[in-house]
Every structure is written in structure tokens, then in C-alpha cells.
C-alpha atoms as a PDB file:
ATOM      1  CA  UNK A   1     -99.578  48.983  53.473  1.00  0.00           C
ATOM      2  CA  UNK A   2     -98.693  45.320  52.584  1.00  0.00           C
ATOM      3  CA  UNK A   3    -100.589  42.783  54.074  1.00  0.00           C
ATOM      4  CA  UNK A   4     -96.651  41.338  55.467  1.00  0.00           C
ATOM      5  CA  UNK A   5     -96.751  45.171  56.876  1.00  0.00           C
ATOM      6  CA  UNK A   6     -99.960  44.978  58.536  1.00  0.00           C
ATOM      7  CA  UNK A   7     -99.111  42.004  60.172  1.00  0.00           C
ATOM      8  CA  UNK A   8     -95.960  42.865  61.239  1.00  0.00           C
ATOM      9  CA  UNK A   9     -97.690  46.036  63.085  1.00  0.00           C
ATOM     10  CA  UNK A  10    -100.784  44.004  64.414  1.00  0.00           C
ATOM     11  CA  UNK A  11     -98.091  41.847  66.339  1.00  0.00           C
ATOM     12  CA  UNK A  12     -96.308  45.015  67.669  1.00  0.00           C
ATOM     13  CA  UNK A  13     -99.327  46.399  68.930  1.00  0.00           C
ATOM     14  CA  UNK A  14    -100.502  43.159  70.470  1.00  0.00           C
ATOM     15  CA  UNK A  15     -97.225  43.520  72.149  1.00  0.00           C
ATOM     16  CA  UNK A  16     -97.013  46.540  73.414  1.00  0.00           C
ATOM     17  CA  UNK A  17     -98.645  48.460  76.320  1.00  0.00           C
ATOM     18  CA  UNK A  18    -101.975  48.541  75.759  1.00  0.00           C
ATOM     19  CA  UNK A  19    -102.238  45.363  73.860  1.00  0.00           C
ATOM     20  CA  UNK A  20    -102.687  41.763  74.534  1.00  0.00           C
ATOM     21  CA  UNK A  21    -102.230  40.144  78.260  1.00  0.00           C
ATOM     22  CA  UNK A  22    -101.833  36.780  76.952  1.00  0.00           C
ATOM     23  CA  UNK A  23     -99.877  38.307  73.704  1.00  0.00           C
ATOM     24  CA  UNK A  24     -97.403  40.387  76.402  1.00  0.00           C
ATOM     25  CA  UNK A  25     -96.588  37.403  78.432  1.00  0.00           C
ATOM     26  CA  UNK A  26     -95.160  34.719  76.184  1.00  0.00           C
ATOM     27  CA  UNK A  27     -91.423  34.611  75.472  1.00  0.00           C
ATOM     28  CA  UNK A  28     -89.591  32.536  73.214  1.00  0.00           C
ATOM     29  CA  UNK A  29     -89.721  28.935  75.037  1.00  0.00           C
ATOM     30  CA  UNK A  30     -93.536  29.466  76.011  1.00  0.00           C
ATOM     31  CA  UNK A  31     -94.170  29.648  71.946  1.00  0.00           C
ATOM     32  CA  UNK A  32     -92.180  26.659  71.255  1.00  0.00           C
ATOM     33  CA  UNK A  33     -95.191  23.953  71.893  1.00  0.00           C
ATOM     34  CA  UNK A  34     -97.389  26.007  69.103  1.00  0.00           C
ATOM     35  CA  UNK A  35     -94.586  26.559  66.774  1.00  0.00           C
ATOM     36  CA  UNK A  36     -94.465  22.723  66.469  1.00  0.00           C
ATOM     37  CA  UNK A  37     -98.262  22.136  66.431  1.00  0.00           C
ATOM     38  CA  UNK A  38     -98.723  24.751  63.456  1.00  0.00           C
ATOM     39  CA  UNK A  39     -95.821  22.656  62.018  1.00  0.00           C
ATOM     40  CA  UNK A  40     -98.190  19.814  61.875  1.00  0.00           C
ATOM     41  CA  UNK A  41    -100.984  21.599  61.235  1.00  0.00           C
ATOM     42  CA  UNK A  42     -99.947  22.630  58.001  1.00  0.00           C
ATOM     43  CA  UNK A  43     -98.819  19.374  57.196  1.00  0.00           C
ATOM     44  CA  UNK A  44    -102.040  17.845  57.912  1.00  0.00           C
ATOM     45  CA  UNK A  45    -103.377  20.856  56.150  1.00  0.00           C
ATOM     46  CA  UNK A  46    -101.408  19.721  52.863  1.00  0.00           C
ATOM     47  CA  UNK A  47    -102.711  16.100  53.243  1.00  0.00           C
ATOM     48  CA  UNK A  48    -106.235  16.959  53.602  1.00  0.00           C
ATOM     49  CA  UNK A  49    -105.330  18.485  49.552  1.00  0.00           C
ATOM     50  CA  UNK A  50    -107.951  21.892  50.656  1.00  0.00           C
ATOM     51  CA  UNK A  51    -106.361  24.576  49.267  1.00  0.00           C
ATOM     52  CA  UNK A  52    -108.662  27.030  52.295  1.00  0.00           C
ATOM     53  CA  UNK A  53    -107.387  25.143  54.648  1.00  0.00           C
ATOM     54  CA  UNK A  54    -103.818  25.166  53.588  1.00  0.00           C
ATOM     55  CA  UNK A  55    -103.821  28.810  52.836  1.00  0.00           C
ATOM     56  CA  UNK A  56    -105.150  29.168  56.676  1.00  0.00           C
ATOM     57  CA  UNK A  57    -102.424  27.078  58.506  1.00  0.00           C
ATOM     58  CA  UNK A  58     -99.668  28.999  56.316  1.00  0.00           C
ATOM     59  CA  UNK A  59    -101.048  32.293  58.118  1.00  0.00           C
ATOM     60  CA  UNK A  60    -100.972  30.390  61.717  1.00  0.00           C
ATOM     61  CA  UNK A  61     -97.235  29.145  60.915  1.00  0.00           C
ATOM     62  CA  UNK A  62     -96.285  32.693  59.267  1.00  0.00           C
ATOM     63  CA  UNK A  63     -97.610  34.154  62.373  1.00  0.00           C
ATOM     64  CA  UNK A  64     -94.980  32.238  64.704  1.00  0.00           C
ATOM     65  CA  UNK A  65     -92.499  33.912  63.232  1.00  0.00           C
ATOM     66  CA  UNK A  66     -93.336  37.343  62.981  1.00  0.00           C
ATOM     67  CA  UNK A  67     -94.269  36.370  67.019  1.00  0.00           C
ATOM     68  CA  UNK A  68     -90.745  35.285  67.872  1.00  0.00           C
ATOM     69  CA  UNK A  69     -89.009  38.258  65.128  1.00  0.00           C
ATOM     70  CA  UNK A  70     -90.646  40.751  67.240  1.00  0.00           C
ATOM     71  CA  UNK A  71     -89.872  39.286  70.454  1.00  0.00           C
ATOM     72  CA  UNK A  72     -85.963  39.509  69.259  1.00  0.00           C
ATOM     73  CA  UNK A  73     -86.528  43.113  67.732  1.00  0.00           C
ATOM     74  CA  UNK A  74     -87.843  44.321  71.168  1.00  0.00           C
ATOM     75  CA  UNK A  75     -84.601  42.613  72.742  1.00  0.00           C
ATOM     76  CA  UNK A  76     -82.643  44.445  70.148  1.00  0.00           C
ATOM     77  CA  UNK A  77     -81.420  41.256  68.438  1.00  0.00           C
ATOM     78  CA  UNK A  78     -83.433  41.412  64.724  1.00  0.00           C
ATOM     79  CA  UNK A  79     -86.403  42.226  63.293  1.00  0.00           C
ATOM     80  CA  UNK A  80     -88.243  40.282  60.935  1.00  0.00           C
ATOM     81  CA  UNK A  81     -86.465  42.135  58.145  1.00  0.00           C
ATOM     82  CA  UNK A  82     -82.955  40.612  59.262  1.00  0.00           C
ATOM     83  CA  UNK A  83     -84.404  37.372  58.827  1.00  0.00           C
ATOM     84  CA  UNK A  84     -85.951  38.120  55.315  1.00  0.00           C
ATOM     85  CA  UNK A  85     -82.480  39.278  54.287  1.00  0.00           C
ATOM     86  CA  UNK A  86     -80.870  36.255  55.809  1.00  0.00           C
ATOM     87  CA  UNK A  87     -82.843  33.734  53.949  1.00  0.00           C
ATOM     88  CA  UNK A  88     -82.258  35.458  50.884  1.00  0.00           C
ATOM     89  CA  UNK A  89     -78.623  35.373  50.956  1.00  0.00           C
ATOM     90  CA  UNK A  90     -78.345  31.821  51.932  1.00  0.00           C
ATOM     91  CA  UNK A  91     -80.689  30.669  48.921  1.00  0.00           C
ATOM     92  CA  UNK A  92     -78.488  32.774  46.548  1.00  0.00           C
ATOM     93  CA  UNK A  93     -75.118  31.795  48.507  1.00  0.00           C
ATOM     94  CA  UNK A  94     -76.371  28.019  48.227  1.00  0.00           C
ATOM     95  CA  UNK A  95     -77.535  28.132  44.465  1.00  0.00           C
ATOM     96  CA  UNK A  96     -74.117  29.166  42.537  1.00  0.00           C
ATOM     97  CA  UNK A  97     -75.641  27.502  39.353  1.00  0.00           C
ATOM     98  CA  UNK A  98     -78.846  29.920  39.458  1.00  0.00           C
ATOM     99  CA  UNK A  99     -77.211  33.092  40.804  1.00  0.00           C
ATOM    100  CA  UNK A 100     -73.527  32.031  40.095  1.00  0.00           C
ATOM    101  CA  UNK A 101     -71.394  30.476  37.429  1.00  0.00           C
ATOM    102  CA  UNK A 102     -71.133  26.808  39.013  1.00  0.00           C
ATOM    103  CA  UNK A 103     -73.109  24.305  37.201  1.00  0.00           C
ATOM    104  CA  UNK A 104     -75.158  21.294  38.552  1.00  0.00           C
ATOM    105  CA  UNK A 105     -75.987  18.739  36.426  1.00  0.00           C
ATOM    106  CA  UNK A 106     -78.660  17.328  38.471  1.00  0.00           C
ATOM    107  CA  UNK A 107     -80.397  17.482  42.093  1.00  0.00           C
ATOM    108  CA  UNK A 108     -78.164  15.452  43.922  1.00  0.00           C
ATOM    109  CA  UNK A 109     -75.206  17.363  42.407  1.00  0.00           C
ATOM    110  CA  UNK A 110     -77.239  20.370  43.806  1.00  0.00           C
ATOM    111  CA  UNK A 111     -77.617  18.529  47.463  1.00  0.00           C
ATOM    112  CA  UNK A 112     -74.052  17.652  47.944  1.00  0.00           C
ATOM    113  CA  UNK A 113     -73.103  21.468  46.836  1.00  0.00           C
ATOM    114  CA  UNK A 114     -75.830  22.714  49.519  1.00  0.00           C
ATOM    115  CA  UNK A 115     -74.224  20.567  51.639  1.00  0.00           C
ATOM    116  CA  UNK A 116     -70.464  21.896  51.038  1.00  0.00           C
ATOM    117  CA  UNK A 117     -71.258  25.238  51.116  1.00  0.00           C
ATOM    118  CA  UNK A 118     -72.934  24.785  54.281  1.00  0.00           C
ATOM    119  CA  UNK A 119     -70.017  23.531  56.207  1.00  0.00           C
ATOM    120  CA  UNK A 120     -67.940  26.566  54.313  1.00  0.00           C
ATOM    121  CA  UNK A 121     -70.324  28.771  56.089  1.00  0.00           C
ATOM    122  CA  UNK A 122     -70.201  27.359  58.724  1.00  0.00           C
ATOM    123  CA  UNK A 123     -66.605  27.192  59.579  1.00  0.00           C
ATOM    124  CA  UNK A 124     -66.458  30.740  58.153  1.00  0.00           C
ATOM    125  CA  UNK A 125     -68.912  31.406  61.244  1.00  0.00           C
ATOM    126  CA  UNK A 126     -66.519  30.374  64.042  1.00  0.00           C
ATOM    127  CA  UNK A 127     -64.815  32.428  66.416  1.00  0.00           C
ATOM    128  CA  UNK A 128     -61.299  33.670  65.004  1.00  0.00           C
ATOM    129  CA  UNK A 129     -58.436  31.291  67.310  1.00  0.00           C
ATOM    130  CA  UNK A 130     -60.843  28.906  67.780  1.00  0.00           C
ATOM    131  CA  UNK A 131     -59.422  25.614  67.221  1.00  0.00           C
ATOM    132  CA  UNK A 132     -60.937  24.088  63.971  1.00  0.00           C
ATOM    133  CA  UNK A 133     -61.627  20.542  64.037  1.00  0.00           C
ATOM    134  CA  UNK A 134     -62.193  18.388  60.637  1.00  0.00           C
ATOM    135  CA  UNK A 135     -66.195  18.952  59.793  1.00  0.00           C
ATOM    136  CA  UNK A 136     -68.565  16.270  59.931  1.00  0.00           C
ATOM    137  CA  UNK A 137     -69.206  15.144  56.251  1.00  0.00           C
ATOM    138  CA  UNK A 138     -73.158  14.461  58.036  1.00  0.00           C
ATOM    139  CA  UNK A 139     -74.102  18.144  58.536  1.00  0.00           C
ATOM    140  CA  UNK A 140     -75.676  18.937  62.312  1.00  0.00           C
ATOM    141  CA  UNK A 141     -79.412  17.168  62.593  1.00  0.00           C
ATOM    142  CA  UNK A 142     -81.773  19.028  64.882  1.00  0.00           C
ATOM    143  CA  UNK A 143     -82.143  17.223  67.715  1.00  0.00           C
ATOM    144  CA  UNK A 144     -85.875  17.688  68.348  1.00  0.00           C
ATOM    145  CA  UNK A 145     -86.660  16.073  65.178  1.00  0.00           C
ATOM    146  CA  UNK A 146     -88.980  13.092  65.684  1.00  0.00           C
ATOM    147  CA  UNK A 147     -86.324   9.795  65.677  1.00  0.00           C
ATOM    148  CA  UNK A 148     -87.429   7.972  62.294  1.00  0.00           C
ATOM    149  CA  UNK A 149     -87.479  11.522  60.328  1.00  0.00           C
ATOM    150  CA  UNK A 150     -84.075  12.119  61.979  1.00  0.00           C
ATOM    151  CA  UNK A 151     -82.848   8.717  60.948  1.00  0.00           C
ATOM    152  CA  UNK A 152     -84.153   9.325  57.901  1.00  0.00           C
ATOM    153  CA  UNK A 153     -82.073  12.374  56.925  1.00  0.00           C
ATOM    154  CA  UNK A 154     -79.088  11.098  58.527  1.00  0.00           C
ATOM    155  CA  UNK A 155     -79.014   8.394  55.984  1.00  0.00           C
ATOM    156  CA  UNK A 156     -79.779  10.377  53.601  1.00  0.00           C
ATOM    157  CA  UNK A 157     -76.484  12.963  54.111  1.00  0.00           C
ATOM    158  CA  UNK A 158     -74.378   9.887  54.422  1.00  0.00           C
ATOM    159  CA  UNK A 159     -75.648   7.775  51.170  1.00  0.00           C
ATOM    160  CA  UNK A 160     -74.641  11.466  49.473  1.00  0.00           C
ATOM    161  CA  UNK A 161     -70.595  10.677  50.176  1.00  0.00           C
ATOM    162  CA  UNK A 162     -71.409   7.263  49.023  1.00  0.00           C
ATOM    163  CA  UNK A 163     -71.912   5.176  52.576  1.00  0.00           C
ATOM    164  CA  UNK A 164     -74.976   3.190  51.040  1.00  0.00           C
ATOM    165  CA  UNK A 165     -75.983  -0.061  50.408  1.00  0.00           C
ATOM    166  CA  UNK A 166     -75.640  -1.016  46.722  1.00  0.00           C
ATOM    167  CA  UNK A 167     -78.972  -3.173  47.011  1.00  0.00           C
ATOM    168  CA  UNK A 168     -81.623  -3.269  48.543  1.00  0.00           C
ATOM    169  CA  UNK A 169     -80.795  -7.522  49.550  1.00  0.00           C
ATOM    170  CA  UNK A 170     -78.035  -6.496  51.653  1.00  0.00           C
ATOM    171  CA  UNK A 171     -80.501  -4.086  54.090  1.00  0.00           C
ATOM    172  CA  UNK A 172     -83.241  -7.295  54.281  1.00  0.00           C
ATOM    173  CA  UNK A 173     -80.414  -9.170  55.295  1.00  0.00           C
ATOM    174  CA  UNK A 174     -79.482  -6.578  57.785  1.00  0.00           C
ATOM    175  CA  UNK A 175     -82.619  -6.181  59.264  1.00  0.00           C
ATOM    176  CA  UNK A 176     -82.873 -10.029  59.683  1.00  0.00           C
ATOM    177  CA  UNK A 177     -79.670  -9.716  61.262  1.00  0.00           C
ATOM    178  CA  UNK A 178     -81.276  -6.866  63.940  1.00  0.00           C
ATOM    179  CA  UNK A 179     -83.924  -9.002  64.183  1.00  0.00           C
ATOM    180  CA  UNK A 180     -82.144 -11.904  65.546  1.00  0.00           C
ATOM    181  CA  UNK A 181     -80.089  -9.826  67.957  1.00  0.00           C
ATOM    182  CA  UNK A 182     -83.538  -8.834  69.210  1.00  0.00           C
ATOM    183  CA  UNK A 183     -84.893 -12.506  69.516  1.00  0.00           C
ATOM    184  CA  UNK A 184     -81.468 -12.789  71.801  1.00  0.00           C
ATOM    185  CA  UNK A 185     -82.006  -9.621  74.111  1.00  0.00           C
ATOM    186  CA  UNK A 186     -85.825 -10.375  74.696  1.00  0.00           C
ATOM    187  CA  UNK A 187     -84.745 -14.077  75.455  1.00  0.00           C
ATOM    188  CA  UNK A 188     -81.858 -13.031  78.075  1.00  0.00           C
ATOM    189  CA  UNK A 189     -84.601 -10.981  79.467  1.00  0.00           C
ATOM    190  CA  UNK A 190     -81.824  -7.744  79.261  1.00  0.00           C
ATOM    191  CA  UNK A 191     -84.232  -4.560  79.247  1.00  0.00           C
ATOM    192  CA  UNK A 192     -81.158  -1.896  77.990  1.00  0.00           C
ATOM    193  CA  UNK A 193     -80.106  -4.499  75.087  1.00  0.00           C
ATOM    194  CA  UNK A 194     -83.474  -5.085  73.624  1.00  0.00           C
ATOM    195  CA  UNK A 195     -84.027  -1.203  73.568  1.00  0.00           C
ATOM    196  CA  UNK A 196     -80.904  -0.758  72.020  1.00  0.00           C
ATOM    197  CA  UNK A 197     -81.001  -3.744  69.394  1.00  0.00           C
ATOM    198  CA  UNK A 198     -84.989  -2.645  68.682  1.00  0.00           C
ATOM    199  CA  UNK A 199     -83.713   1.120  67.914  1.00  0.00           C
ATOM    200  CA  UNK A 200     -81.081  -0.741  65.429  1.00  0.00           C
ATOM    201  CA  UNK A 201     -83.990  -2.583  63.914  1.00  0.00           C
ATOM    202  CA  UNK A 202     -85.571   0.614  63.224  1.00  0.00           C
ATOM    203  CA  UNK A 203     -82.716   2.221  62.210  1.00  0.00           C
ATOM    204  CA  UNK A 204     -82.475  -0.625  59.637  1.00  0.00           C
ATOM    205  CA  UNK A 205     -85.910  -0.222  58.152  1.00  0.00           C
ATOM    206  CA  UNK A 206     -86.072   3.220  57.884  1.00  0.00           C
ATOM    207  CA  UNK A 207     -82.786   3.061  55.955  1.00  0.00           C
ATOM    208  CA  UNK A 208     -84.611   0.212  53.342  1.00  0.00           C
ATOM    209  CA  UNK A 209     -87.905   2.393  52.846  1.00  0.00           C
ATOM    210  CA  UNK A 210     -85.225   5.291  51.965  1.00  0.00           C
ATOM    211  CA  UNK A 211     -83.119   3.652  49.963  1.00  0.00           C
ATOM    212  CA  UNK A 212     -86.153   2.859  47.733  1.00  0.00           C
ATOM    213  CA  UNK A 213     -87.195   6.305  47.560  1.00  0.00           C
ATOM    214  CA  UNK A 214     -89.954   5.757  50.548  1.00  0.00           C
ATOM    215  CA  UNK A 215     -90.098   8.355  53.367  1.00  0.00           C
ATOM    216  CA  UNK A 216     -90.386   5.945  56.830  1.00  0.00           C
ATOM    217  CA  UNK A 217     -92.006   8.610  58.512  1.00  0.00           C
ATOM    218  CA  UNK A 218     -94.524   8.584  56.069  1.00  0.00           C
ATOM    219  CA  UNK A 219     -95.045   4.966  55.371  1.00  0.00           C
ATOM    220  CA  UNK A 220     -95.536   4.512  59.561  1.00  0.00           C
ATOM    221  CA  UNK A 221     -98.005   7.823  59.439  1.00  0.00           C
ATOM    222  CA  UNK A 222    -100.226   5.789  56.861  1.00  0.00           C
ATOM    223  CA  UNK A 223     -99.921   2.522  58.793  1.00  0.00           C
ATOM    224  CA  UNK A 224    -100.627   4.276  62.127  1.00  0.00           C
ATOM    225  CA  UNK A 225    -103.721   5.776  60.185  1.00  0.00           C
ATOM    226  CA  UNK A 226    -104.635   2.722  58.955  1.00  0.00           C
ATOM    227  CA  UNK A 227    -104.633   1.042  62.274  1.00  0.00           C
ATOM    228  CA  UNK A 228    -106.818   4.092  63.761  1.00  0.00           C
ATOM    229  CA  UNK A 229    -109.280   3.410  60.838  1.00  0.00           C
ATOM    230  CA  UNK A 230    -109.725  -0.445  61.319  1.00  0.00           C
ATOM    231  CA  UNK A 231    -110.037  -0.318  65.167  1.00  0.00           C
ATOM    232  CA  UNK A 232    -112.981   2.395  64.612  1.00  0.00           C
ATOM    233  CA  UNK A 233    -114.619   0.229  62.317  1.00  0.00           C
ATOM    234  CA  UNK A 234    -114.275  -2.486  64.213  1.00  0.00           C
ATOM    235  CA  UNK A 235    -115.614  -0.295  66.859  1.00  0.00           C
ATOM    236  CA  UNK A 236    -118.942  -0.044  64.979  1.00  0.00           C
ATOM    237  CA  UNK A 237    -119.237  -3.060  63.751  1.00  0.00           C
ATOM    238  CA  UNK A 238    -119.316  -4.587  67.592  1.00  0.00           C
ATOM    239  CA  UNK A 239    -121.696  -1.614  68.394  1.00  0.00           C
ATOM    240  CA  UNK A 240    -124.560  -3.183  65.346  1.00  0.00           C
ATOM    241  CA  UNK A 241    -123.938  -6.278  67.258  1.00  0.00           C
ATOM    242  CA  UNK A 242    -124.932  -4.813  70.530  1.00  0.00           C
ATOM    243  CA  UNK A 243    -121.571  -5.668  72.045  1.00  0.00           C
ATOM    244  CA  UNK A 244    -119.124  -3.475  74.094  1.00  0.00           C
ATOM    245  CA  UNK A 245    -115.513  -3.775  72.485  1.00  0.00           C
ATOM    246  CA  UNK A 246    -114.023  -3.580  75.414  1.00  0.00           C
ATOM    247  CA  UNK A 247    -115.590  -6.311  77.163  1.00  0.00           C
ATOM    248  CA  UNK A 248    -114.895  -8.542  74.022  1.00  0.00           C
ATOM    249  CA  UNK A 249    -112.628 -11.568  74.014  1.00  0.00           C
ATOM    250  CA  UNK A 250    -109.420 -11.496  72.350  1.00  0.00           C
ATOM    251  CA  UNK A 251    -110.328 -14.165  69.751  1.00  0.00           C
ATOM    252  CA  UNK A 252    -114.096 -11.897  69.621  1.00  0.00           C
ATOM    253  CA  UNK A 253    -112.058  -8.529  68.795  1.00  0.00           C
ATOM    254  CA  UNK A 254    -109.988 -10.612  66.119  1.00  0.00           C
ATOM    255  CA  UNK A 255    -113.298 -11.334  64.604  1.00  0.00           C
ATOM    256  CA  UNK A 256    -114.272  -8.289  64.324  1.00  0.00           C
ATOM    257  CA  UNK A 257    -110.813  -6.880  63.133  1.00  0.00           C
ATOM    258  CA  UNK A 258    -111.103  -9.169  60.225  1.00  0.00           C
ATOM    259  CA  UNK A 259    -114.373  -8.235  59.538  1.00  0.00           C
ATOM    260  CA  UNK A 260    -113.292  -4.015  59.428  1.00  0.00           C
ATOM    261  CA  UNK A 261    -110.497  -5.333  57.378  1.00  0.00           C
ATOM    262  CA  UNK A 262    -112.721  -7.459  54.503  1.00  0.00           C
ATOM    263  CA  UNK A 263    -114.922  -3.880  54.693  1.00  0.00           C
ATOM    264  CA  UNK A 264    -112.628  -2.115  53.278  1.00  0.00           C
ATOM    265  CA  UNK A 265    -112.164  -4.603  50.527  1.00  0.00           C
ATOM    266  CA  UNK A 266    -115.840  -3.944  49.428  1.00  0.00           C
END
């Protein structure tokens, strides 16, 4: 027996009568919540660079789907087979110039083919007599995708059919452009236009830390760390001075922030 085998049967038996209470009750929307934190998980995993600990939060994200295969099989919908043979057709239906005779003479002549074939298959997918409307050249984004990783592709799929900047001066003057409509909204004190013209200002930088080759969800993960890593040393450096950060003076906790930051300098 395979070790994919022996999972695949643990999972059945925890399943089945007999097996786990906790196991037996959850159903596809209960597993949802850990489906995303192993997602993390493994990224966090991956930026920790431990191969151990990578290698562990692989098993905790395989395990989500063999949980939600066999809670299909027992519905009599697929197995975890049917989705093994699924994946493998679409990576051989979406690489023609490894398993066909199309060529590609690079990887974004390989993205905008992915792209293609996935709207082919898509429309190939719809209902015969359904009315077919003229596909989006932006594929479908997931819509529980955090909002700066969603931008983020979206920009992406549309700088592939050529709506892009052609430098990266025409997005800084676009975000001073946001910028200014957000000075406006927060001075006419109008609470839906400043959320609107702030989610445009976003939308603007995330589009100039992709269009040089910078992931925005990544650049704000490493400033949010950042932060989190200052405050704590500041933290400790009021706690050697026998002083209670939150009791502190603004202009006191600016002191010490400075001081965490010219720490990390030595």
C-alpha cells in the first residue's frame, strides 16, 4: 500500500461508522476556515525556509483534500481519483508545447496560451442552447482572494493583452492623481468617496509594485512584519526603562520607535 493509499483509507475510516465524531460531522463549508489556514500555513511554512516544517504543512494541506474528495465520493460525486485524473488532463490540455506540437517561445507566450485554452474550455463546458456571450479576455478571479493579491492578478491578465502602462512615470503620476482625489473626499468629509478613491489608490500601487516585477501582497506582508518587529522592540526597550508603553506619551512612544528603529541599524 502507497502511503497516498493509506491515507486515502485512514480518512474513510475516520469517516465511517465507527470512526471519528468530530471527523463524521464536518461537511464541506465547516472545512472551509482550515482549508484556508493550512493555505497559510504552508506559506509561512515556505518562508520560515525549514524543509521539516514544510514537508509537515504539505501533509496538513494534502489532507484537506483527500477530506473534502471523500466527502464528494460518499455523496457519489468523485473520489479523489477523479480529481487526480482531472488535474492531469488540464496540465497536458494546457501545455501543447510539452505534450503537443504548439511551440512557446517563452513564459509569457506560455501564460497567454494557458489563458486561451482556458476560456476554450470553458465555453466548451457550457450548457448546449445556452446563449454564448463574448468571453472576458480577464479570466474569472476567485472572489475570496484577499483584495491586493486579487488586484494583483487582475492586472496581471490584463497587462497580458497589452492594457499596461509603458513606464513606470505614468503609474507615479497616477497614484499622485488618486492621491489628490483622496485629499478632496477626506476634505468634503464624504465617507463612501474617500473609501472608494482610497481603494483606487491601492489599486494604483499594487499595479506599480507589479509592473516592476514586485508582488504587493508581499511587499505589504514584509512591511506589516516590519511594523510588528519595531513596535515589540520598542516594547522592550520602554520595559529596560521601567515604563509602561501604553501609558507613554505620543512624542515618548516616538522616542522609543526611533530608538527600535536605529537598533536594527546596529
Amino acid at each position: 500500500m502507497t502511503a497516498i493509499e493509506q491515507l486515502l483509507d485512514i480518512m474513510e475510516r475516520l469517516r465511517s461508522e465507527g470512526g471519528c465524531p468530530w471527523d463524521r460531522e464536518q461537511d464541506l463549508a465547516s472545512l472551509k476556515q482550515y482549508l484556508v489556514e493550512e493555505c497559510y500555513e504552508v506559506i509561512d511554512a515556505i518562508d520560515s525556509g525549514d524543509p521539516a516544517r514544510h514537508e509537515d504543512e504539505l501533509g496538513d494541506l494534502l489532507l484537506q483534500v483527500v477530506f473534502q474528495a471523500q466527502i464528494r465520493k460518499e455523496e457519489g460525486a468523485f473520489d479523489f481519483e477523479a480529481v487526480a485524473r482531472r488535474i492531469c488532463g488540464k496540465l497536458i490540455r494546457r501545455h501543447p508545447h510539452v505534450f503537443g506540437d504548439a511551440s512557446a517561445a517563452d513564459s509569457s507566450e506560455v501564460l497567454r496560451n494557458w489563458d486561451r485554452i482556458k476560456v476554450l474550455e470553458r465555453d466548451a463546458a457550457r450548457p448546449a442552447g445556452k446563449a454564448q456571450a463574448r468571453p472576458s479576455l480577464i479570466p474569472d478571479v476567485p472572489r475570496h482572494l484577499p483584495a491586493l493579491h486579487k488586484a494583483h492578478q487582475v492586472q496581471k491578465r490584463a497587462a497580458r493583452v497589452g492594457f499596461d502602462w509603458s513606464e513606470a512615470r505614468g503609474i507615479l503620476a497616477k497614484i499622485e492623481e488618486e492621491l489628490a482625489e483622496v485629499r478632496a473626499a477626506l476634505a468634503a468629509g464624504k465617507a463612501d468617496a474617500l473609501k472608494e478613491e482610497i481603494g483606487d489608490l491601492l489599486f494604483a500601487v499594487a499595479n506599480l509594485s507589479r509592473f516592476q516585477g514586485l508582488n504587493p501582497e508581499e511587499a505589504l506582508g514584509a512591511a506589516v512584519d516590519k511594523f510588528i518587529r519595531r513596535f515589540r522592540a520598542m516594547e522592550a526597550i520602554a520595559r529596560g526603562d521601567q515604563a509602561d508603553i501604553s501609558k507613554c506619551t505620543l512624542a515618548q512612544m516616538d522616542a522609543y520607535w526611533n530608538r527600535a528603529k536605529e537598533g536594527e541599524k546596529t
